[in-house]
N, C-alpha and C. Protein backbone atom coordinates (compact mmCIF):
# COMPACT_ATOMS: atom_id res chain seq x y z
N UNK A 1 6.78 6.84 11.68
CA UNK A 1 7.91 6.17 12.29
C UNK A 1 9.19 6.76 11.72
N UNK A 2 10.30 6.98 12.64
CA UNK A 2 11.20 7.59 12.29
C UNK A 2 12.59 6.56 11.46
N UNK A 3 13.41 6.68 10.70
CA UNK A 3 14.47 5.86 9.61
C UNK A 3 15.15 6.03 10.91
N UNK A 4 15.36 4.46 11.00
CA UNK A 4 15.84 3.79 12.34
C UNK A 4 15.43 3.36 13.47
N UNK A 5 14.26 3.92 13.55
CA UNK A 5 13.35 3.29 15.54
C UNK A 5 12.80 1.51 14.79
N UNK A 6 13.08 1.38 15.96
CA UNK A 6 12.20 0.32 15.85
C UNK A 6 10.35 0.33 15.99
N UNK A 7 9.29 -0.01 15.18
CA UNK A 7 8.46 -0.17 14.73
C UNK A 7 8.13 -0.68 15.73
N UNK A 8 6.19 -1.07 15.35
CA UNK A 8 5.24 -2.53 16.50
C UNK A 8 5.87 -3.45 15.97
N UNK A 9 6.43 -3.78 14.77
CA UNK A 9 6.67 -5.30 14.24
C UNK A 9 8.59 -5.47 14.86
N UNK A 10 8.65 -4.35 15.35
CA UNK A 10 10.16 -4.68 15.88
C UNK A 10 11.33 -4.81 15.18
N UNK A 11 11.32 -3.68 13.78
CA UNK A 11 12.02 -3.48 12.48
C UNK A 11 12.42 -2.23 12.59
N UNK A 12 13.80 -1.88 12.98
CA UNK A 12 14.49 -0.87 12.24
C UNK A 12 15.10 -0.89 11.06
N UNK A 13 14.39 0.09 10.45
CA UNK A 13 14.34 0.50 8.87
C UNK A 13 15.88 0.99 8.79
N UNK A 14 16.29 0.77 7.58
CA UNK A 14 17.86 0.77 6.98
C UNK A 14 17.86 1.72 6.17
N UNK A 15 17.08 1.19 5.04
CA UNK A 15 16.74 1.85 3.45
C UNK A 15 15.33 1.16 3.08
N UNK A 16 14.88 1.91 2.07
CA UNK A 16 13.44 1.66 1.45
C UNK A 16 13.94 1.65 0.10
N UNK A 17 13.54 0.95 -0.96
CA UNK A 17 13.52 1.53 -2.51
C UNK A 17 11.89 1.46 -2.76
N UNK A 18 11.89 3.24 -3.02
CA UNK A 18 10.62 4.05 -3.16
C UNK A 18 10.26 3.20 -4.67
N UNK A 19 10.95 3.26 -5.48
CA UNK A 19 10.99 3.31 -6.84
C UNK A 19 10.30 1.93 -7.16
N UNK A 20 10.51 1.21 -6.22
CA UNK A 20 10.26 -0.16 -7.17
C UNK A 20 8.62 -0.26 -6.72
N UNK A 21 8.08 0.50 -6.17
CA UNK A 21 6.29 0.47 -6.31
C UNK A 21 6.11 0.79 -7.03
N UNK A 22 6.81 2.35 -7.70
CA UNK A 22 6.07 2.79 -8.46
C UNK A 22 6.53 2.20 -10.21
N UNK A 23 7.63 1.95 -10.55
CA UNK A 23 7.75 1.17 -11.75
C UNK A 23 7.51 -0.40 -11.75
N UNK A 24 7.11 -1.13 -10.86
CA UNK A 24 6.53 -2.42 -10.72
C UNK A 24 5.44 -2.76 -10.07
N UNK A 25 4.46 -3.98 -10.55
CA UNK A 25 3.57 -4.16 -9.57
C UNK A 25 3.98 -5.47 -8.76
N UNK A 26 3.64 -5.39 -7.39
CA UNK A 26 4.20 -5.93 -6.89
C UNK A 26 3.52 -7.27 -6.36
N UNK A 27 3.47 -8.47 -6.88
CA UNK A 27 2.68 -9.62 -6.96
C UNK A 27 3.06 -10.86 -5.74
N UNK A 28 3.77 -10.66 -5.11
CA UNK A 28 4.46 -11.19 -4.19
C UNK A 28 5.24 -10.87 -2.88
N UNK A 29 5.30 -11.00 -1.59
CA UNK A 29 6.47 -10.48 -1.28
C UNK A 29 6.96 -11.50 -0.03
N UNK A 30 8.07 -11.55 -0.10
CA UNK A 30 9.06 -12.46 0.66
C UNK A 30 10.10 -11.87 1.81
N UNK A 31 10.48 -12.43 2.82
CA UNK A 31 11.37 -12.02 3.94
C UNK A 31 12.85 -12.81 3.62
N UNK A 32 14.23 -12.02 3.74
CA UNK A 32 15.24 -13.46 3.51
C UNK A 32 16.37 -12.28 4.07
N UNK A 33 17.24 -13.69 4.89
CA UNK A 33 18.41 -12.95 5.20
C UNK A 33 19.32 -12.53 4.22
N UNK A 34 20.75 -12.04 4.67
CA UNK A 34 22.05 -11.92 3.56
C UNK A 34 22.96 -11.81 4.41
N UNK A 35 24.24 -12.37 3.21
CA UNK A 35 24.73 -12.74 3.84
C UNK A 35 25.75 -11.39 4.19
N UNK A 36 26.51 -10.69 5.03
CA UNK A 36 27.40 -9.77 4.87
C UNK A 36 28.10 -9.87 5.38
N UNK A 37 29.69 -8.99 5.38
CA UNK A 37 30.60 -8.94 5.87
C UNK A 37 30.21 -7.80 6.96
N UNK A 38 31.50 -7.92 8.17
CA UNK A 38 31.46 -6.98 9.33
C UNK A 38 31.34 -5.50 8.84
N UNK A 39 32.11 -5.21 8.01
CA UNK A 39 31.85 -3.57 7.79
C UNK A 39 30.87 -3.40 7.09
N UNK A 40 30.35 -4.13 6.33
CA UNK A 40 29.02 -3.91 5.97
C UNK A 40 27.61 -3.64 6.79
N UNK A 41 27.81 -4.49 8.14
CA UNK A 41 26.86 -4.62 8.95
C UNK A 41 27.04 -2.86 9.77
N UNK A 42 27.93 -2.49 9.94
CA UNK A 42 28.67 -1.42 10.69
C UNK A 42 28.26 0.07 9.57
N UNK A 43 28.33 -0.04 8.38
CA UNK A 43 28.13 0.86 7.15
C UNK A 43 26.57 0.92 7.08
N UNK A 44 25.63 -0.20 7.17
CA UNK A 44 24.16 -0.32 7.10
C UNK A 44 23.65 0.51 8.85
N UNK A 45 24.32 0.40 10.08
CA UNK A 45 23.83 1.11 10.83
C UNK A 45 23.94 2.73 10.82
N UNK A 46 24.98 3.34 9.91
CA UNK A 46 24.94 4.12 10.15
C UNK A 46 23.86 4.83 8.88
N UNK A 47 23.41 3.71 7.79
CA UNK A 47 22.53 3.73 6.87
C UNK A 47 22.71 4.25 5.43
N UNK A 48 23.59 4.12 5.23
CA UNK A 48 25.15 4.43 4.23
C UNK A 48 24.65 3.45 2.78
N UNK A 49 23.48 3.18 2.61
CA UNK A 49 22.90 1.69 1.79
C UNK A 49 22.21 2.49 0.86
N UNK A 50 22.82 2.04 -0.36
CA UNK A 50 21.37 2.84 -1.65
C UNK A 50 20.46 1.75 -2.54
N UNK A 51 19.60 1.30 -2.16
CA UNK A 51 18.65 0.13 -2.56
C UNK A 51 18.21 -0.03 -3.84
N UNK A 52 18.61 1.63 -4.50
CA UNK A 52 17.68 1.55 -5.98
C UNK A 52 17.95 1.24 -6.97
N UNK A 53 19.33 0.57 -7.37
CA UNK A 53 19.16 -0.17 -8.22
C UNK A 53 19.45 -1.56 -8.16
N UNK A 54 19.13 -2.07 -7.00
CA UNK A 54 19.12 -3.32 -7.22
C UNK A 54 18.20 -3.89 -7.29
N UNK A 55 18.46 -5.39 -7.65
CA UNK A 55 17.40 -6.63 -7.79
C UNK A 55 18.17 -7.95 -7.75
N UNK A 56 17.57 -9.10 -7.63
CA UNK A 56 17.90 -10.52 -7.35
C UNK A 56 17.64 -11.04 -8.28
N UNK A 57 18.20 -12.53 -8.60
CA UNK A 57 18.75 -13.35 -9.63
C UNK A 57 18.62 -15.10 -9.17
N UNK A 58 18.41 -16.03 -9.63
CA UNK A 58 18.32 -17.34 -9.17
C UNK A 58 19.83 -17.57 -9.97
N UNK A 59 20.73 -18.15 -9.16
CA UNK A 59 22.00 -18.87 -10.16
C UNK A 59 22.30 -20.45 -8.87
N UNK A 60 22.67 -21.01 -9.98
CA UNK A 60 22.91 -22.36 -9.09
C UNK A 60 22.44 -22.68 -8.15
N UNK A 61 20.88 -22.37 -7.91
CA UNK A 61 19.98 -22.59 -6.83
C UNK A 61 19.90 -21.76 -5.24
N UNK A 62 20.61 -20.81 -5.92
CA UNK A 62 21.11 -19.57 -4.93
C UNK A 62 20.38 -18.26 -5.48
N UNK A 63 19.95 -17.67 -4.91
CA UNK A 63 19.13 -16.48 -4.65
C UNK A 63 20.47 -15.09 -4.79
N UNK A 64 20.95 -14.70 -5.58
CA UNK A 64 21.80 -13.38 -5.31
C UNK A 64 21.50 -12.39 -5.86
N UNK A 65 21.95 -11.28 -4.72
CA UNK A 65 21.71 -9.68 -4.98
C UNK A 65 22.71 -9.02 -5.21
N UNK A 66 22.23 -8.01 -6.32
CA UNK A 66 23.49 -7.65 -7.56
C UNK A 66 22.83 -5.81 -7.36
N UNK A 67 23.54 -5.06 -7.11
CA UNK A 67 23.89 -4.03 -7.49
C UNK A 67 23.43 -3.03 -6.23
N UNK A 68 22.97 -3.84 -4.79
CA UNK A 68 23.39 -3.13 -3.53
C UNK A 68 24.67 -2.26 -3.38
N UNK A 69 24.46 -0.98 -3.11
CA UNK A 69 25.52 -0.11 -2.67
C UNK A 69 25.79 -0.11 -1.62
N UNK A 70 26.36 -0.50 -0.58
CA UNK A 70 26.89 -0.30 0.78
C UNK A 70 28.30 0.57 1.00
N UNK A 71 28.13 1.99 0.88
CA UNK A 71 29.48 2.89 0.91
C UNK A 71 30.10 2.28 2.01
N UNK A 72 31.50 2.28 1.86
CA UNK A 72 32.64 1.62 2.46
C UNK A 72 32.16 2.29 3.76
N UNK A 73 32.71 1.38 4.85
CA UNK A 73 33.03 1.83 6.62
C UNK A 73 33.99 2.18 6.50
N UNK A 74 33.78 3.95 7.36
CA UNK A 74 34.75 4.79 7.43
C UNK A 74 36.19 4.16 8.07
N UNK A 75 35.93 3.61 9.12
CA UNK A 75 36.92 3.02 9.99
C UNK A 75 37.41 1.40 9.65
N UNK A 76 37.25 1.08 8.30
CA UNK A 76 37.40 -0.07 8.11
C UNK A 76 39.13 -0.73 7.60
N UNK A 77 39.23 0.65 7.30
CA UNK A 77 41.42 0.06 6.41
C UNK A 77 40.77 -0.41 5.63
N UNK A 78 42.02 -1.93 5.75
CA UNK A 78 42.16 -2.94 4.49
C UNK A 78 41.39 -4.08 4.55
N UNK A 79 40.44 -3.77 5.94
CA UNK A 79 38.94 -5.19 5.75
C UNK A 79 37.87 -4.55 5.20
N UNK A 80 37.67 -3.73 4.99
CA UNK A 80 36.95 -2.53 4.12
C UNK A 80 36.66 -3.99 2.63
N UNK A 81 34.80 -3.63 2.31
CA UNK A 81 34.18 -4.54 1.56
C UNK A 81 33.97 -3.77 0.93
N UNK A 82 34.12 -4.61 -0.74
CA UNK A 82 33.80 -3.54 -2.18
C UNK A 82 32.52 -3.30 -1.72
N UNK A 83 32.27 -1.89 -1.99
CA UNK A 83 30.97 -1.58 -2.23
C UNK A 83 29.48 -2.07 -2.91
N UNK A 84 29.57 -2.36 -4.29
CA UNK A 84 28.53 -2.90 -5.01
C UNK A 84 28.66 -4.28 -5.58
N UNK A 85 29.48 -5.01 -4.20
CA UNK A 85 29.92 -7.12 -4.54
C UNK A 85 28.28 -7.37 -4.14
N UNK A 86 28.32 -9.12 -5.55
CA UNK A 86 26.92 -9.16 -5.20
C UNK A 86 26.93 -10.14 -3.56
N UNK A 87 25.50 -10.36 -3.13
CA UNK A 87 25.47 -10.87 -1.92
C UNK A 87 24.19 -11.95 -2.16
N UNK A 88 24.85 -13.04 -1.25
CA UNK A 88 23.85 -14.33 -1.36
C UNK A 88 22.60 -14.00 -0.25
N UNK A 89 21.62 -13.97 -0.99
CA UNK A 89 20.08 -14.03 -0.01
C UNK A 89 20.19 -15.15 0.80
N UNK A 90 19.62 -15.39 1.94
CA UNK A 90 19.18 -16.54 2.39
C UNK A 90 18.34 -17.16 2.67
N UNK A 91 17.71 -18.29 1.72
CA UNK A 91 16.24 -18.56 2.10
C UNK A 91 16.33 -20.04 2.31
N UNK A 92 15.23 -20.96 2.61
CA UNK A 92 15.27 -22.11 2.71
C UNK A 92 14.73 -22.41 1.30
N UNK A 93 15.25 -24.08 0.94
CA UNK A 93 15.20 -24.68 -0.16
C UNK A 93 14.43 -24.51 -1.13
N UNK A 94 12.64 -24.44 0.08
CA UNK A 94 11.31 -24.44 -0.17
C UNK A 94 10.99 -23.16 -0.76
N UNK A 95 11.53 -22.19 -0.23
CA UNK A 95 11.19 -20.92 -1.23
C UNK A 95 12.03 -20.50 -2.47
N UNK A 96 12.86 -21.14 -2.49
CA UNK A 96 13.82 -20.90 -3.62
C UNK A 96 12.96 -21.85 -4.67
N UNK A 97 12.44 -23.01 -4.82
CA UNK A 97 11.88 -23.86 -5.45
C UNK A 97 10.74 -23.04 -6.28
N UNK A 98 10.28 -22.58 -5.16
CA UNK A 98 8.84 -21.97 -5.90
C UNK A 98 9.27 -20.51 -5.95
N UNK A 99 10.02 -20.15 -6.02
CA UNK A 99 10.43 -18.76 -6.99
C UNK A 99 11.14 -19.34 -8.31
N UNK A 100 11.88 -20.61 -8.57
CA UNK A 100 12.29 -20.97 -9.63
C UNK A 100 10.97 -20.91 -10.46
N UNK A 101 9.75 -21.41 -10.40
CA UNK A 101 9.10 -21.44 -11.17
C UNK A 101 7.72 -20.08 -11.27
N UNK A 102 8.18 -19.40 -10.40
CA UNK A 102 7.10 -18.12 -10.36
C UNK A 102 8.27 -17.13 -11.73
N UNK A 103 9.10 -17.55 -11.07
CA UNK A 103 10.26 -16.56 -12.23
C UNK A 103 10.37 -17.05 -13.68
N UNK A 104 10.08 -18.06 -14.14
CA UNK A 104 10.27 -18.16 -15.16
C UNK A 104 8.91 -17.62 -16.03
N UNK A 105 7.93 -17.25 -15.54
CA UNK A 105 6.88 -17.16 -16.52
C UNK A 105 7.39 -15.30 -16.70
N UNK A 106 7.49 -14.70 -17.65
CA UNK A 106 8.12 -13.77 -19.04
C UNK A 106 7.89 -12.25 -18.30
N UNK A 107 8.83 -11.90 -17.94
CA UNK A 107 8.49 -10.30 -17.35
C UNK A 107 8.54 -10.43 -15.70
N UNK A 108 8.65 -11.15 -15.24
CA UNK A 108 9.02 -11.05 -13.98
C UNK A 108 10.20 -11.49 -13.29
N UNK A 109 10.43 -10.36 -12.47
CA UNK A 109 12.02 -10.07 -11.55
C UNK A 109 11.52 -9.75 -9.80
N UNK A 110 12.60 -10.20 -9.43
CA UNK A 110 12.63 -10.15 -7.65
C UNK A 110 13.37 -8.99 -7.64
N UNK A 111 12.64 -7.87 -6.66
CA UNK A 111 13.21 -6.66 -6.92
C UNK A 111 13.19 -6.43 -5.14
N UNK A 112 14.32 -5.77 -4.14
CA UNK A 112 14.37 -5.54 -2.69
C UNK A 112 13.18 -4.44 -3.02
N UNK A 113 12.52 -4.87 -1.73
CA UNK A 113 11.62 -3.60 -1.56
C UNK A 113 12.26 -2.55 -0.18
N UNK A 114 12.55 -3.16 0.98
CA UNK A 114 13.02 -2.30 1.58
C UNK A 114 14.36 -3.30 2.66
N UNK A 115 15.58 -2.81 3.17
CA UNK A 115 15.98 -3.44 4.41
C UNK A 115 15.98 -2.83 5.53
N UNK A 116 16.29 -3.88 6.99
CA UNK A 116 15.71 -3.63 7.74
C UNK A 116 16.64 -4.73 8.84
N UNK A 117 16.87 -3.83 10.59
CA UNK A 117 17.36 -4.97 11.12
C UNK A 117 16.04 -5.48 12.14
N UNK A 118 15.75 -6.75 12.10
CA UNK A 118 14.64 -7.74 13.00
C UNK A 118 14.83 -7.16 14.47
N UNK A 119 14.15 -7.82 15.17
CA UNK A 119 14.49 -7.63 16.63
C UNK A 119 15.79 -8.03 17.44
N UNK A 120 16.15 -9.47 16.20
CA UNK A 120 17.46 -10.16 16.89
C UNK A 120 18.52 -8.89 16.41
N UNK A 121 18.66 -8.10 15.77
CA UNK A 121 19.84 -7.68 15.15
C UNK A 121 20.06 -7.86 13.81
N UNK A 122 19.34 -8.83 13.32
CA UNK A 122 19.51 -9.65 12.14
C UNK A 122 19.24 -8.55 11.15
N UNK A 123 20.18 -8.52 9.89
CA UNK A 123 19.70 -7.93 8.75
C UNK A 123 18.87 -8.52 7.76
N UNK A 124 17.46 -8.13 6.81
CA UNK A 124 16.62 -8.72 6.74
C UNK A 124 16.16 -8.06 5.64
N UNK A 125 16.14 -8.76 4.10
CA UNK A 125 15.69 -7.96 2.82
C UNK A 125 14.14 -7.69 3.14
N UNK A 126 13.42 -7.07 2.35
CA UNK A 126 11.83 -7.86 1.85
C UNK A 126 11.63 -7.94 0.51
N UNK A 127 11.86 -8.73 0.10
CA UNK A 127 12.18 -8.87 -1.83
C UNK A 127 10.41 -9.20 -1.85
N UNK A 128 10.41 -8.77 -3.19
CA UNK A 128 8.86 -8.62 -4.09
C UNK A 128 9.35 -9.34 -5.47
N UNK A 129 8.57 -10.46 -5.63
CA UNK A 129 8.40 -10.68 -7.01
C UNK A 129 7.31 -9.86 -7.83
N UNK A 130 7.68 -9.16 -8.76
CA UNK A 130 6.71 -8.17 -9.44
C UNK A 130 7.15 -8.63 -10.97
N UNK A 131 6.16 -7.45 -11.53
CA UNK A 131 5.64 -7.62 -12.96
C UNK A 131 6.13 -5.89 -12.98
N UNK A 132 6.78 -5.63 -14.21
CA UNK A 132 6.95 -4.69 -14.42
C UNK A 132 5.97 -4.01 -15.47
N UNK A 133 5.74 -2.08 -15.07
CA UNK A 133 4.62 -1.74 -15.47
C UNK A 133 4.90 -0.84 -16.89
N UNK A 134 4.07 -0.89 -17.64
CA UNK A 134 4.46 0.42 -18.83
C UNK A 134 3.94 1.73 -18.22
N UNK A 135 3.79 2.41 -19.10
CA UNK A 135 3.86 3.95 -18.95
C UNK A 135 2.53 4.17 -18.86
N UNK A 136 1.88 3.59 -19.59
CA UNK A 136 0.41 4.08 -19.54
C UNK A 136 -0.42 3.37 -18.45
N UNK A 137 0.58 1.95 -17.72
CA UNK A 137 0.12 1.61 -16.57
C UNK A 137 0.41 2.34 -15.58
N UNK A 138 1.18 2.83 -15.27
CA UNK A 138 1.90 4.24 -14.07
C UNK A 138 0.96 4.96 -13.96
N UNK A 139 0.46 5.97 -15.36
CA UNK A 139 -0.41 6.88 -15.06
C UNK A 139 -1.97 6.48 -14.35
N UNK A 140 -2.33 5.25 -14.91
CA UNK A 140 -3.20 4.68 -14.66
C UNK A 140 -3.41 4.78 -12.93
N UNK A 141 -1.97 3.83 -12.51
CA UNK A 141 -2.19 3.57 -10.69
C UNK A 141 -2.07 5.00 -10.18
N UNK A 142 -1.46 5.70 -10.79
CA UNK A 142 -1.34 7.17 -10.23
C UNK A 142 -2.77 7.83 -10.15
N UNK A 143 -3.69 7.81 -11.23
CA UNK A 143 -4.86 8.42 -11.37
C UNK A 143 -5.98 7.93 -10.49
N UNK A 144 -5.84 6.64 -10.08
CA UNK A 144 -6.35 5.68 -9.08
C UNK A 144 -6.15 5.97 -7.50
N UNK A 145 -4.86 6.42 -7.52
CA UNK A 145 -4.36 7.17 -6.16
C UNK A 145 -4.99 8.22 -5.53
N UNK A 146 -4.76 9.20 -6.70
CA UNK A 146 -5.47 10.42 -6.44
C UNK A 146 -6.75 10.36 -6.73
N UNK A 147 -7.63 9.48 -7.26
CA UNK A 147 -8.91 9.23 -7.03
C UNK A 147 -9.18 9.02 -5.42
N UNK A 148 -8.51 7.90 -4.82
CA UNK A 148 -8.81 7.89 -3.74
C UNK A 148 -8.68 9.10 -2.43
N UNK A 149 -7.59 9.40 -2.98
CA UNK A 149 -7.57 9.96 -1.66
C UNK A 149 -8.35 11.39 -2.13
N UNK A 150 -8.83 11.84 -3.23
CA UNK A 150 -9.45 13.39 -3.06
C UNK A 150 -10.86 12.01 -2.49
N UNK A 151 -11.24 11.49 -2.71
CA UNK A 151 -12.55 11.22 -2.22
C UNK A 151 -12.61 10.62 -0.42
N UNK A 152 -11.47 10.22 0.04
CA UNK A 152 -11.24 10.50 1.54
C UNK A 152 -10.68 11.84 2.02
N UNK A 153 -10.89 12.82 1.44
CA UNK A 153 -10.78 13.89 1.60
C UNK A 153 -12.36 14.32 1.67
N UNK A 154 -13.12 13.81 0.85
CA UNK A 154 -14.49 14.38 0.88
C UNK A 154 -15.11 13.71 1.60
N UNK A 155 -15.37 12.52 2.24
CA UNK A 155 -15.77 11.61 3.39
C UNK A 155 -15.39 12.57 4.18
N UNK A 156 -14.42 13.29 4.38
CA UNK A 156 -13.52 13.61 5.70
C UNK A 156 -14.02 14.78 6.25
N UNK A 157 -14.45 15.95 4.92
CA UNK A 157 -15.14 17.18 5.24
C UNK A 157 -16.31 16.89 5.57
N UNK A 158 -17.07 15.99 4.13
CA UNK A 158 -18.58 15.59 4.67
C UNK A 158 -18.89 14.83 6.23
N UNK A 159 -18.21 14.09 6.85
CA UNK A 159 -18.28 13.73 7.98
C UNK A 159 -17.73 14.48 9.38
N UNK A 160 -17.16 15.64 9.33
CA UNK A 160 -16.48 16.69 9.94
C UNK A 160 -17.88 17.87 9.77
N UNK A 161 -18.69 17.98 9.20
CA UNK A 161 -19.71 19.22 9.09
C UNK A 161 -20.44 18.53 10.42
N UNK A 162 -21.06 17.38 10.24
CA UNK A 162 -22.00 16.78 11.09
C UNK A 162 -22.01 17.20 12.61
């Protein structure tokens, strides 16, 4: 699928953060709006968004995302939005509740996995609550990877001779 068509699920892709699979495992994952300003919405179509270092935060029962880059809209002047202001997620009560208490147990953070606009237009995180991995866990899922796939590689020949 090409960065921007719309998908079967009816999602044009914005930005992805590659990174946060591979330095986290990812134990959760959640859908939530945000909130943005007009040139922001206008700056994300043309896909102007750098996802990788951010992550989300619970404050005053609010869900916010801290360190989204959205490079300024070219055509924006003086309504032109800081670039890296944080932005309120939007979820209902019920999921904010039970991320208060998935988050508090020691090592785990809500990290964007990718954005994306819905079918309505709507802009649309997919945040992951994960567990972050050490070094010798990386190599580990990595070695696991390439386990698999050289051995669907060998299914693939062995079933291709036949």
């Amino acid at each position: 699928m090409a960065k921007g068509s719309p998908g079967e699920s009816g999602r044009s892709l914005i930005a992805t953060n590659r990174k946060a699979r591979q330095n986290y495992q990812v134990l959760e994952r959640l859908e939530a709006g945000i909130a943005l300003l007009g040139t922001e919405v206008k700056a994300m179509r043309n896909h102007d968004v750098d996802l990788s270092a951010a992550f989300a935060r619970l404050e005053n029962n609010q869900v916010i995302l801290y360190d989204l880059h959205v490079k300024p809209y070219i055509f924006g002047h003086q309504f032109n939005h800081e670039p890296r202001r944080p932005r309120r997620l939007l979820l209902h009560r019920r999921e904010i509740d039970k991320l208060v208490g998935k988050l508090s147990a020691t090592g785990r953070t809500l990290v964007p996995l990718s954005l994306y606009f819905n079918r309505r237009g709507l802009v649309k995180v997919e945040l992951a609550l994960c567990q972050g991995r050490q070094q010798g866990d990386k190599r580990e899922a990595l070695r696991r990877k390439e386990a698999d796939r050289e051995t669907r590689q060998a299914i693939a020949r062995h079933t291709g001779r036949r």
